[in-house]
Protein backbone atom coordinates (compact mmCIF):
# COMPACT_ATOMS: atom_id res chain seq x y z
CA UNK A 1 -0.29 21.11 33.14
CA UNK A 2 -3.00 22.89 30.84
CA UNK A 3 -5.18 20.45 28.99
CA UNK A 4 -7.12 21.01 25.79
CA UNK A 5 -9.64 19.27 25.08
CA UNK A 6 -10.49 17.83 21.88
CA UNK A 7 -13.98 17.05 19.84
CA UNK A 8 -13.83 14.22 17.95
CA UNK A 9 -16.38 16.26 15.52
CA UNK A 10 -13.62 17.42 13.91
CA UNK A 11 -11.95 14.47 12.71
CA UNK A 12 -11.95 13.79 8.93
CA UNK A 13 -13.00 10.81 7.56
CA UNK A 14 -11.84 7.16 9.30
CA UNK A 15 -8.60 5.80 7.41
CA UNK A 16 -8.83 2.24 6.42
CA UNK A 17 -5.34 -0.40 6.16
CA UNK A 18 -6.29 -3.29 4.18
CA UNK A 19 -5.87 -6.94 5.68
CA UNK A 20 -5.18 -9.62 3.39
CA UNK A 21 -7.33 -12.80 5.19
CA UNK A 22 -9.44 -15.67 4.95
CA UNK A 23 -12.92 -13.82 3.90
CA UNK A 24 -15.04 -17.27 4.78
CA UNK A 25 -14.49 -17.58 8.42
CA UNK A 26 -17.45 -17.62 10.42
CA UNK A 27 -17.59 -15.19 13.21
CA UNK A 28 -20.08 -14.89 16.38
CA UNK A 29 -23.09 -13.43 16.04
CA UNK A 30 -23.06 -9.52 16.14
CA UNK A 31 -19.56 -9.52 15.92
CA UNK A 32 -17.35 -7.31 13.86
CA UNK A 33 -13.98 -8.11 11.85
CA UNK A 34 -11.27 -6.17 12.38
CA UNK A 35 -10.50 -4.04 9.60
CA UNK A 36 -7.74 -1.57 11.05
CA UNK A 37 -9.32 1.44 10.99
CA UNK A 38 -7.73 4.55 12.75
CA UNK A 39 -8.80 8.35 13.40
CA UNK A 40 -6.58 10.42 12.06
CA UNK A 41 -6.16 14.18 13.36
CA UNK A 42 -5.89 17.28 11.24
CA UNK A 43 -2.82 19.14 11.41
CA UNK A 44 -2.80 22.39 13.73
CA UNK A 45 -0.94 25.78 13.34
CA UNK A 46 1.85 26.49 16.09
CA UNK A 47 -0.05 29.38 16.90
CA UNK A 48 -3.20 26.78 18.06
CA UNK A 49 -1.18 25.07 20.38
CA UNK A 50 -0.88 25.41 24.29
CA UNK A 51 2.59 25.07 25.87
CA UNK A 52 1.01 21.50 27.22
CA UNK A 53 -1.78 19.99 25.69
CA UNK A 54 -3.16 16.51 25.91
CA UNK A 55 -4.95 14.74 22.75
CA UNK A 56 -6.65 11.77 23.27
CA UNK A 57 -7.57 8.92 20.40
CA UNK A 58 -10.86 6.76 21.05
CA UNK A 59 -11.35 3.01 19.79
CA UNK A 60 -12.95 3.46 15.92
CA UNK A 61 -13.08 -1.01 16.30
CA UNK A 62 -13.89 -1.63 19.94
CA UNK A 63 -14.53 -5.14 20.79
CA UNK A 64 -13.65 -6.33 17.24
CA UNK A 65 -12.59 -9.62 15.71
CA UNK A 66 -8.84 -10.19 14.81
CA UNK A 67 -8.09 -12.63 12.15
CA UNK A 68 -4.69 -13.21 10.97
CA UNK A 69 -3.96 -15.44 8.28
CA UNK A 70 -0.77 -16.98 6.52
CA UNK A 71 0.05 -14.78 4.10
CA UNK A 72 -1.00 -11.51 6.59
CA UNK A 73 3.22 -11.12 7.83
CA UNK A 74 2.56 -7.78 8.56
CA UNK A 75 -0.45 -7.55 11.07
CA UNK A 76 -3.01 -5.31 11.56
CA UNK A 77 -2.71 -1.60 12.98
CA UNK A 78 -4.86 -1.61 16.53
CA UNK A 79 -3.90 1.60 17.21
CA UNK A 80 -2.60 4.95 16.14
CA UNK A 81 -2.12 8.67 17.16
CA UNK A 82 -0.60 11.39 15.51
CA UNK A 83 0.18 15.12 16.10
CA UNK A 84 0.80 16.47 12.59
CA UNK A 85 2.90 14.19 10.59
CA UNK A 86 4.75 12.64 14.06
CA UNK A 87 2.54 9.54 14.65
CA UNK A 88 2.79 6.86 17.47
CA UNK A 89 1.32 3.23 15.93
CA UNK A 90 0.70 -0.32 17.58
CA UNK A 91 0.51 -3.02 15.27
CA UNK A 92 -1.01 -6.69 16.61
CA UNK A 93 0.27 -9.88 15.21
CA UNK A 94 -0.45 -13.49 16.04
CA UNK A 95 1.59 -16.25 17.00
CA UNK A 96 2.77 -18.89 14.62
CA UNK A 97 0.78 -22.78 14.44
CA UNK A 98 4.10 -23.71 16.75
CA UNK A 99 3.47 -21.18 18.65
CA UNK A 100 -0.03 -20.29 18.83
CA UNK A 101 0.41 -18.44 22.37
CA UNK A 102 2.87 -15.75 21.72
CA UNK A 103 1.45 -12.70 20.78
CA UNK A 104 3.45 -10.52 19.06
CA UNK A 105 3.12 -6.31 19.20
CA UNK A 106 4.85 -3.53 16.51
CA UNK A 107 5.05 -0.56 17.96
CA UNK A 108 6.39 2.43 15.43
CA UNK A 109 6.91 6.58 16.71
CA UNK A 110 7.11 8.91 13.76
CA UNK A 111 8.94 11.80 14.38
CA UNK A 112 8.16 15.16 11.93
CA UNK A 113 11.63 16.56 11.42
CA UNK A 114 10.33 19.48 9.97
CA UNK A 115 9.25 20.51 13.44
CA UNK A 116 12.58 18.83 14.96
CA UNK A 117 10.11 16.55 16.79
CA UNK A 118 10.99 13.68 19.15
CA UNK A 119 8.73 11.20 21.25
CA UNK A 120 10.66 11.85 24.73
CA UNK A 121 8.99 8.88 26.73
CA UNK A 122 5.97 6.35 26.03
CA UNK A 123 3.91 3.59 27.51
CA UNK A 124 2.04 0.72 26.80
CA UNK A 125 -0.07 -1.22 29.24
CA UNK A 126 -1.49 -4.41 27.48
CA UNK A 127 -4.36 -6.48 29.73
CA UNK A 128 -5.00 -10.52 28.68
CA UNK A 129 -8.38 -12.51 29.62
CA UNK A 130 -11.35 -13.49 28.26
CA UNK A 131 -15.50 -13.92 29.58
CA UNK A 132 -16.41 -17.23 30.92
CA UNK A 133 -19.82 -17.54 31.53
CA UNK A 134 -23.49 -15.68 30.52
CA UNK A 135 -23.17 -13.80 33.59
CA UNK A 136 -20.67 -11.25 31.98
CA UNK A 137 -17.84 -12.47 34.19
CA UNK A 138 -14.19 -11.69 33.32
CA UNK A 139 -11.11 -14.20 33.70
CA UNK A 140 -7.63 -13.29 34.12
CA UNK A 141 -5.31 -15.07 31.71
CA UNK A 142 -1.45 -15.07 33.23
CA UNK A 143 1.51 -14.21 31.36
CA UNK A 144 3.95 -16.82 30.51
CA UNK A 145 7.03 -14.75 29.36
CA UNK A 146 7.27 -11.43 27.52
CA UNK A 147 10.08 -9.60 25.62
CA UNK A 148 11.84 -7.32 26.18
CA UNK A 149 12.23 -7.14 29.51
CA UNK A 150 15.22 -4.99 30.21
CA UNK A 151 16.29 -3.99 26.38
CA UNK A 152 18.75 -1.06 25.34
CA UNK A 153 18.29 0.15 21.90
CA UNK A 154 19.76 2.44 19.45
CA UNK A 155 19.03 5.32 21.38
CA UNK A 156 16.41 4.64 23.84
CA UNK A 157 15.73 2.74 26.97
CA UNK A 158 12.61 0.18 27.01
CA UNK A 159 11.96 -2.16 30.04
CA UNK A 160 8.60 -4.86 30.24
CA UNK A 161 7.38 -6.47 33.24
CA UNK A 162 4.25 -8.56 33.92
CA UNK A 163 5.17 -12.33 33.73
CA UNK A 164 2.91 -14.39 35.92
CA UNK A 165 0.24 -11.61 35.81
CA UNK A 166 -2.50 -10.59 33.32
CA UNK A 167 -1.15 -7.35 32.93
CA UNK A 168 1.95 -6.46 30.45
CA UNK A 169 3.66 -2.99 30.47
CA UNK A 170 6.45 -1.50 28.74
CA UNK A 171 7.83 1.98 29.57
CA UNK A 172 9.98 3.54 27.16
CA UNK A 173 12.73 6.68 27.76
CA UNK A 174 15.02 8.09 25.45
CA UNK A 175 18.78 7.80 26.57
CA UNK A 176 20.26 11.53 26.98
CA UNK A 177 24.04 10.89 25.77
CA UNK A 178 27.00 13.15 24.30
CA UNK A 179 25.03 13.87 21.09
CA UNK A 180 22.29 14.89 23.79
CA UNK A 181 18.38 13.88 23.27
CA UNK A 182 17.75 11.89 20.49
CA UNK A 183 14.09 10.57 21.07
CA UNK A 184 13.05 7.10 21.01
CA UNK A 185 14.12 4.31 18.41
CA UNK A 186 11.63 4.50 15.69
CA UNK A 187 10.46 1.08 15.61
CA UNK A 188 10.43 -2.00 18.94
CA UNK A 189 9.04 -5.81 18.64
CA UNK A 190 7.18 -6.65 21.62
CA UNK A 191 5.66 -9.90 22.71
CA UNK A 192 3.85 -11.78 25.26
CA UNK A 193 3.37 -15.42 25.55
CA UNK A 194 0.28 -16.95 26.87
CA UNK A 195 -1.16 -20.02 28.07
CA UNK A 196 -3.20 -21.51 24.58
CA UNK A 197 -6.71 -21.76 25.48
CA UNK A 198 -9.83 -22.70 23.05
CA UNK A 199 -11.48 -19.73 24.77
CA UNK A 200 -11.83 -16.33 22.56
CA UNK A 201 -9.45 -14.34 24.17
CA UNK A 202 -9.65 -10.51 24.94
CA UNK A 203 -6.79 -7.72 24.84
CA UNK A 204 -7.02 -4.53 26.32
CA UNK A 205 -4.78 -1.82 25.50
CA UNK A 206 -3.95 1.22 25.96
CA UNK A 207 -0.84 3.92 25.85
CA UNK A 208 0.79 7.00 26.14
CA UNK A 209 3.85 8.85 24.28
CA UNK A 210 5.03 12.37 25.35
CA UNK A 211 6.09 14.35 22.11
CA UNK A 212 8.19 17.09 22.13
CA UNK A 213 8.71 19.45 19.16
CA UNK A 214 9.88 22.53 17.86
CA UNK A 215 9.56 25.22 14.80
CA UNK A 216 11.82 27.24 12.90
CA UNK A 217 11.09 30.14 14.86
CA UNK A 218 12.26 29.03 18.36
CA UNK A 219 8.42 28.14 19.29
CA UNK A 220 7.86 24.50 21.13
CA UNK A 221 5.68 22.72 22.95
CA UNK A 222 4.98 19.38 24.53
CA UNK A 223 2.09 16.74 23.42
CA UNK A 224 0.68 13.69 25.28
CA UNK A 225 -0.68 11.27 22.85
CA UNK A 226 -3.16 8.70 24.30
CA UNK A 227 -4.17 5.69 22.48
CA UNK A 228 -7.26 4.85 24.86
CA UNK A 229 -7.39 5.27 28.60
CA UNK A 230 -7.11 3.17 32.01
CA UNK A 231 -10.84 3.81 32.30
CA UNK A 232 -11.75 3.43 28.47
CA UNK A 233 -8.70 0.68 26.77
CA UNK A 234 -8.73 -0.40 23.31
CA UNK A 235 -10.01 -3.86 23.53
CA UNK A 236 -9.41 -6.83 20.20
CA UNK A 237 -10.57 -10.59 20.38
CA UNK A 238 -8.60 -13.18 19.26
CA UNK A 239 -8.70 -16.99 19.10
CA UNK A 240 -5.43 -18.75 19.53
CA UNK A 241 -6.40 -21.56 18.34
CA UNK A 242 -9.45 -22.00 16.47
CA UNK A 243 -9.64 -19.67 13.27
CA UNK A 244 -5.92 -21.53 12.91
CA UNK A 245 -7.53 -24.37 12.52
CA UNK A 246 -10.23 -23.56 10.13
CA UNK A 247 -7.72 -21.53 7.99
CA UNK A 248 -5.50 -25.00 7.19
């Protein structure tokens, strides 16, 4: 498959999504609040695309703060690729105080119907631990439960494994019926559950969603968006437990 590569020099300005939080918590030294900032990538003429092509989206926030608060129901945007006006999001929201472990993910594909686009397949690998001594060292943190495991939706297939391990992954696949291919559902909940720890806690994420589109005149071509890499995830701290406390 032909790959394209793709300078980041060329991407406009970063896009901001507000978070409505507590502005008086105290974070660690050198740290940095999330603020849910995204690149966002130009649109590009049919004529500039390859048959195949592979864009990838780096971490604008890496190793950043997430705060949640009450009144935040909505969560803040982690990550997010697009191809045009078809867009594939993740959206990170915290647990409730009775249930400060679970860990709740949106995840949203936007298809462009102008180019009758559809995201064909995705996935999302999510990684849970957090750094337990000066000497840099990372801990595994083991999955308790996650949702869904084995789900059928609207028009797509989505199936999660990873309990007992640090990892979580969800594969997606859209279900090919008499209608024929209809992409993925638009919009899936996704959570994991984790032990509660007072430790800050890191996540690691990264995924992948295989667009297909095509034009009025007959031309198409595949896309794979990547939200991070294997070798270079997203990566959020959280505290389960203690900004709770000092929001109350």
């Amino acid at each position: 498959m032909d790959q394209q590569p793709f300078s980041d020099t060329t991407v406009p300005a970063v896009q901001t999504t507000p978070l409505s939080s507590v502005s008086t918590i105290t974070l660690p030294i050198n740290s940095v609040r999330c603020e849910g900032r995204h690149l966002e990538r130009p649109y590009r003429h049919r004529w500039m695309n390859w048959p195949h092509k592979r864009r990838s989206f780096h971490d604008p926030e890496y190793n950043c703060y997430f705060i949640s608060s009450d009144n935040d129901d909505h969560g803040l945007e982690i990550g997010h690729t697009n191809e045009g006006d078809s867009h594939f999001n993740i959206t990170l929201m915290q647990g409730s105080d009775t249930d400060p472990g679970k860990v709740t993910f949106s995840v949203e594909f936007g298809s462009d119907p102008t180019v009758k686009a559809r995201f064909e397949s995705a996935v999302i690998r999510i990684e849970f631990g957090y750094d337990g001594d000066v000497d840099g060292r990372s801990f595994p943190l083991r999955i308790k439960d996650i949702h869904p495991k084995d789900d059928k939706g609207q028009a797509a297939r989505v199936r999660g494994q990873g309990i007992h391990s640090s990892s979580a992954q969800w594969t997606f696949v859209e279900d090919v019926g008499e209608a024929g291919q209809q992409g993925l559902d638009p919009h899936y909940e996704l959570f994991a559950t984790l032990p509660t720890t007072q430790q800050i806690i890191w996540i690691k994420c990264w995924g992948r969603a295989i667009l297909k589109q095509k034009d009025g005149f007959g031309w198409g071509n595949e896309v794979i968006l990547e939200l991070g890499s294997k070798e270079e995830p997203y990566r959020r701290n959280i505290d389960l437990l203690g900004w709770q406390a000092l929001m109350k």
